[in-house]
C-alpha atoms as a PDB file:
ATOM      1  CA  UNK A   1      39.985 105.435  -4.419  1.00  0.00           C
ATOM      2  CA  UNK A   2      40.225 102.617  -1.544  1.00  0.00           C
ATOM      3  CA  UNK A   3      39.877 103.376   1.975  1.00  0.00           C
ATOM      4  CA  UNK A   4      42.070 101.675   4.174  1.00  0.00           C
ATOM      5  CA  UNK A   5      39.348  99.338   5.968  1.00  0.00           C
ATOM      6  CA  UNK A   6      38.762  98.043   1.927  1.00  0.00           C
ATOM      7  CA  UNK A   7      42.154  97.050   1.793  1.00  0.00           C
ATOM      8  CA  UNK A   8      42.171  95.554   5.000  1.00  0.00           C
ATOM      9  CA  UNK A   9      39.334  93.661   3.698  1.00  0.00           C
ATOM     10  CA  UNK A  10      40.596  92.475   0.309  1.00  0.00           C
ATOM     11  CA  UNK A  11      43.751  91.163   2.043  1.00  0.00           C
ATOM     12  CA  UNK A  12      42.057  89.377   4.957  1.00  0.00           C
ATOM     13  CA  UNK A  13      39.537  87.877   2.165  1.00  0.00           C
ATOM     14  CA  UNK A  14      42.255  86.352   0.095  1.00  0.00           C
ATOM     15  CA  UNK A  15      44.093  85.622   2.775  1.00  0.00           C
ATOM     16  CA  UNK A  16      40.975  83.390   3.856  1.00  0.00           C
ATOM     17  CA  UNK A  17      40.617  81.800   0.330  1.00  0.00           C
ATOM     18  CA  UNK A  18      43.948  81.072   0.160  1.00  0.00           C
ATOM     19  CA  UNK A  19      44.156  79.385   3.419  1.00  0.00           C
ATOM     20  CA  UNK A  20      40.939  77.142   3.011  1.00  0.00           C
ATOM     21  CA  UNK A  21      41.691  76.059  -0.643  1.00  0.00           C
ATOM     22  CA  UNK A  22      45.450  74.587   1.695  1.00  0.00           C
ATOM     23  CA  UNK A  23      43.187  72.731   4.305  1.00  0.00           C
ATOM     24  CA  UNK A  24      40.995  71.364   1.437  1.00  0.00           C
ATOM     25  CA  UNK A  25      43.704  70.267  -0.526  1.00  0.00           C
ATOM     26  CA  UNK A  26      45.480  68.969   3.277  1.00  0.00           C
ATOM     27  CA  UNK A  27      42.033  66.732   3.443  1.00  0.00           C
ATOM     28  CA  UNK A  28      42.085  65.677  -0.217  1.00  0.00           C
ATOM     29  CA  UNK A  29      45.698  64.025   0.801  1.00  0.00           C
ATOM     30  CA  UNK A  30      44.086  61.202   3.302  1.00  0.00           C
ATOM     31  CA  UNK A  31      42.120  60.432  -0.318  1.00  0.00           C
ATOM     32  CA  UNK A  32      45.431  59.777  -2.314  1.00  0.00           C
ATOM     33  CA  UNK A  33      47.912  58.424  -0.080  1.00  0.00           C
ATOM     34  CA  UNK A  34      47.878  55.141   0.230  1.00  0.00           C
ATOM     35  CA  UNK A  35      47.307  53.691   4.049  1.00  0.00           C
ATOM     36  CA  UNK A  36      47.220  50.085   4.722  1.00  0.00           C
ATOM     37  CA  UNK A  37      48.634  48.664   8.299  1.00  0.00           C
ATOM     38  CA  UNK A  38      49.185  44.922   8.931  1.00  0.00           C
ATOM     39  CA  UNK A  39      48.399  43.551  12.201  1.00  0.00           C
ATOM     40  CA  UNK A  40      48.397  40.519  13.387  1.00  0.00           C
ATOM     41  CA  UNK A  41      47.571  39.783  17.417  1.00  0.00           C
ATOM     42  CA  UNK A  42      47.767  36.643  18.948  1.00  0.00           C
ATOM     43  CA  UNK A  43      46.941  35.521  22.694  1.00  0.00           C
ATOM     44  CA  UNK A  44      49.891  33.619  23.882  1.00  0.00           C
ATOM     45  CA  UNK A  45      48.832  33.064  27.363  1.00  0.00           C
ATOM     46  CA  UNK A  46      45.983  34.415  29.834  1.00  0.00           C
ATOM     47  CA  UNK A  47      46.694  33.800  33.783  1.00  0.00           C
ATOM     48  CA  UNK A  48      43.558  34.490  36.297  1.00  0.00           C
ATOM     49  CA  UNK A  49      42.638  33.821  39.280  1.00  0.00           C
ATOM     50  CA  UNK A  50      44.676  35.837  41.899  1.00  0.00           C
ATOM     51  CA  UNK A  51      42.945  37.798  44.284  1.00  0.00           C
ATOM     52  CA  UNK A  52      43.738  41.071  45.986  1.00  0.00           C
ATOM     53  CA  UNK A  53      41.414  42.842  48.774  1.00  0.00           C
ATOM     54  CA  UNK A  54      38.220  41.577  46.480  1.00  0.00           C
ATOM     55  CA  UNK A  55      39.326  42.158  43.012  1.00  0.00           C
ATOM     56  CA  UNK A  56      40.204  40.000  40.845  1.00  0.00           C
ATOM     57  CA  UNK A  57      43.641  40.376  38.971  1.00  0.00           C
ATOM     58  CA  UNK A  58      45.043  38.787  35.846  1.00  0.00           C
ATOM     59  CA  UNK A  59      47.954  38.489  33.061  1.00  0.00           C
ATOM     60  CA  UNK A  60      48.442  38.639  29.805  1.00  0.00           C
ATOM     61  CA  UNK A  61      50.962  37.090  27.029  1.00  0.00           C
ATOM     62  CA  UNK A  62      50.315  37.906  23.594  1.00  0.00           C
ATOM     63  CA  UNK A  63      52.330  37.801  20.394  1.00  0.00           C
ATOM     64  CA  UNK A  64      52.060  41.197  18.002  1.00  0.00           C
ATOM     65  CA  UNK A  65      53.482  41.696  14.256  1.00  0.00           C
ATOM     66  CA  UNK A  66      52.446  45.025  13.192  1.00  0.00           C
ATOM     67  CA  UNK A  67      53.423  47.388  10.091  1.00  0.00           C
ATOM     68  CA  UNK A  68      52.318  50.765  10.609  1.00  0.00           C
ATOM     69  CA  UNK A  69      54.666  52.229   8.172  1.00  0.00           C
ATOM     70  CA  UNK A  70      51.847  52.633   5.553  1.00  0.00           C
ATOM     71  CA  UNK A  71      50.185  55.666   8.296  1.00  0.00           C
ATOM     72  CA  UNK A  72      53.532  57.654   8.261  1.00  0.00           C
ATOM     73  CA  UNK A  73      53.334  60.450   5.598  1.00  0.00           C
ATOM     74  CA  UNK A  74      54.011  64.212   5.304  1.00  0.00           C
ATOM     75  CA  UNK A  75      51.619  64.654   8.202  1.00  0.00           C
ATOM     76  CA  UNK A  76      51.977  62.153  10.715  1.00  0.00           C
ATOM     77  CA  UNK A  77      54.596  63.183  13.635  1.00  0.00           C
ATOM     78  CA  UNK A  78      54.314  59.710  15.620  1.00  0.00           C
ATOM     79  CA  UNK A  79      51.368  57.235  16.139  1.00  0.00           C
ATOM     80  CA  UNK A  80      50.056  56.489  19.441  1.00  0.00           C
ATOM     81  CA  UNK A  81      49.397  52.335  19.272  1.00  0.00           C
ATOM     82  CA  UNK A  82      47.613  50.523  22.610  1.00  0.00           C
ATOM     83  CA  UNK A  83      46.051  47.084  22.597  1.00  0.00           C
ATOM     84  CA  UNK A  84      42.835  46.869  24.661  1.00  0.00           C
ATOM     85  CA  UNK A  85      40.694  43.787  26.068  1.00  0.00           C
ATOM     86  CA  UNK A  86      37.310  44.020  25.964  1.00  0.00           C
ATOM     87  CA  UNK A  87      35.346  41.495  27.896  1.00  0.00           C
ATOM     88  CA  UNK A  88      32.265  40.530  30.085  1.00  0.00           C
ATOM     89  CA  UNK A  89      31.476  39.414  33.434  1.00  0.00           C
ATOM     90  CA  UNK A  90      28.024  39.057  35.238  1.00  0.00           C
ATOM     91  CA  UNK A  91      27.797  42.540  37.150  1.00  0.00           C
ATOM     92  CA  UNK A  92      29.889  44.685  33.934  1.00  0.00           C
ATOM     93  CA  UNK A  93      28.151  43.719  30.707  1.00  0.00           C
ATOM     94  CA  UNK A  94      31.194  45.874  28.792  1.00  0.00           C
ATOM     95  CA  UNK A  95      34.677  45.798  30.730  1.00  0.00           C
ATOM     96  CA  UNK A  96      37.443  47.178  28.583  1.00  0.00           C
ATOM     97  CA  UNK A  97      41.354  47.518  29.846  1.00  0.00           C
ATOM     98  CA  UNK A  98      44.678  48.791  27.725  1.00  0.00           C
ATOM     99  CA  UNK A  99      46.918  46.267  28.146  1.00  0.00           C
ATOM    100  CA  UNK A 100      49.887  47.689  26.233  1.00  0.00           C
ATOM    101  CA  UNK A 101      50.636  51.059  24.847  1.00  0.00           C
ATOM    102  CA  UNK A 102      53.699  52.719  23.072  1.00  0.00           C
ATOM    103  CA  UNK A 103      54.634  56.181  20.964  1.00  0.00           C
ATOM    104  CA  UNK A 104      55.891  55.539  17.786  1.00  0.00           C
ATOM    105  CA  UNK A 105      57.733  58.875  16.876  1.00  0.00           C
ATOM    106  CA  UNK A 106      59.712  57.439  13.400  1.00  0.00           C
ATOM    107  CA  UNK A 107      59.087  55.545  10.030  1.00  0.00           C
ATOM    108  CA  UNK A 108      61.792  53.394  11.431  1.00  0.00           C
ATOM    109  CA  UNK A 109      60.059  52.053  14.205  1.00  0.00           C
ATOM    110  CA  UNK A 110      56.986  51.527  12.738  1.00  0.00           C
ATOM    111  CA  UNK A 111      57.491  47.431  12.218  1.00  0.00           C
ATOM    112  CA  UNK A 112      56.738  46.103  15.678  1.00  0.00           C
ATOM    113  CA  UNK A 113      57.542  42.317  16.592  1.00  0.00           C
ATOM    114  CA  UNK A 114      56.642  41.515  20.258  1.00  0.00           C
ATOM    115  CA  UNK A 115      57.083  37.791  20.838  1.00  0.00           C
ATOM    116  CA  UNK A 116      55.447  36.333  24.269  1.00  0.00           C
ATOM    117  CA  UNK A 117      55.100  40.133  25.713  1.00  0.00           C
ATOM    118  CA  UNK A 118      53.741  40.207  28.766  1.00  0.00           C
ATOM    119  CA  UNK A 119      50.995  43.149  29.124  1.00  0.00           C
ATOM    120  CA  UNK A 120      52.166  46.982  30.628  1.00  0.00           C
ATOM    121  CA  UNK A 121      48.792  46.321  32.632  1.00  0.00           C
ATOM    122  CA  UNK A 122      46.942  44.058  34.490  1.00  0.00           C
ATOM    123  CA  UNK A 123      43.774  42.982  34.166  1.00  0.00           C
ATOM    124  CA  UNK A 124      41.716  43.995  37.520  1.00  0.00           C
ATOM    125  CA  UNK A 125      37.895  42.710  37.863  1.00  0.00           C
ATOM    126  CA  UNK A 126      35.769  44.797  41.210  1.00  0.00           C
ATOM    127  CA  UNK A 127      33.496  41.951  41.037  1.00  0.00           C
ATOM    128  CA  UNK A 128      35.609  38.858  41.068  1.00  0.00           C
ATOM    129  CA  UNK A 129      34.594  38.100  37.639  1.00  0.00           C
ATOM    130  CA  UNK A 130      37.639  37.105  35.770  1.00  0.00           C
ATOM    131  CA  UNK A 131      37.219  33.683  37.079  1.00  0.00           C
END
C-alpha cells in the first residue's frame, strides 16, 4: 500500500510534467505565430544649437508609420514602443536618448501614424557636442 508522502509525490510529479509540457508548448507558440511589424521612421526636422548652463539642448521632428498589430496574440497584454537616437560627439563615443515613448494596451491601437511629431524629449549634450 502507498504511504501518504508517495502520494504526495506522484501528484506533485505530474503536476510538474504537466505544467512544463504547458510552458514548452507556450514557447513552441512564438515558432508558429506569425510576427511581422512595419516601420517606417523618418527625420522630419533636427534643431541644435541652444544652450543652457553648458549643455547643449536640441529638437526633434520625425514622421512614424508603424503596424505592430502582427506582435498582438494570445499572449501579448500591450507593447511598450520608444524611439531612441543614438549618436556621437568628441568626449561620448556612444550617446543614446529616447525621444518618444508610448503603451500600446489594444490590437486597435497598434497602427501608429505620427506626422511632423515633435519628440517627448530633448536632446541634452554635457559637452556641448550637438553642435
Amino acid at each position: 500500500m502507498n504511504s501518504l508522502s508517495n502520494r504526495l509525490n506522484a501528484i506533485f510529479a505530474f503536476g510538474t510534467m504537466v505544467f512544463f509540457i504547458l510552458l514548452f508548448a507556450n514557447v513552441l507558440t512564438v515558432l508558429i505565430l506569425p510576427v511581422d511589424p512595419q516601420v517606417k521612421i523618418k527625420l522630419h526636422k533636427l534643431q541644435s544649437g541652444v544652450s543652457q548652463a553648458g549643455n547643449d539642448i536640441g529638437s526633434v521632428a520625425f514622421n512614424l508609420d508603424a503596424d505592430l498589430s502582427s506582435l498582438f496574440h494570445w499572449n501579448t497584454k500591450m507593447l511598450f514602443v520608444w524611439i531612441t537616437a543614438s549618436y556621437s560627439t568628441p568626449d561620448r563615443p556612444v550617446n543614446e536618448v529616447i525621444l518618444w515613448d508610448d503603451i500600446i494596451q489594444t490590437k486597435d491601437k497598434s497602427v501608429i501614424h505620427l506626422e511632423k511629431e515633435i519628440a517627448e524629449y530633448a536632446l541634452v549634450d554635457q559637452s556641448n557636442g550637438l553642435k
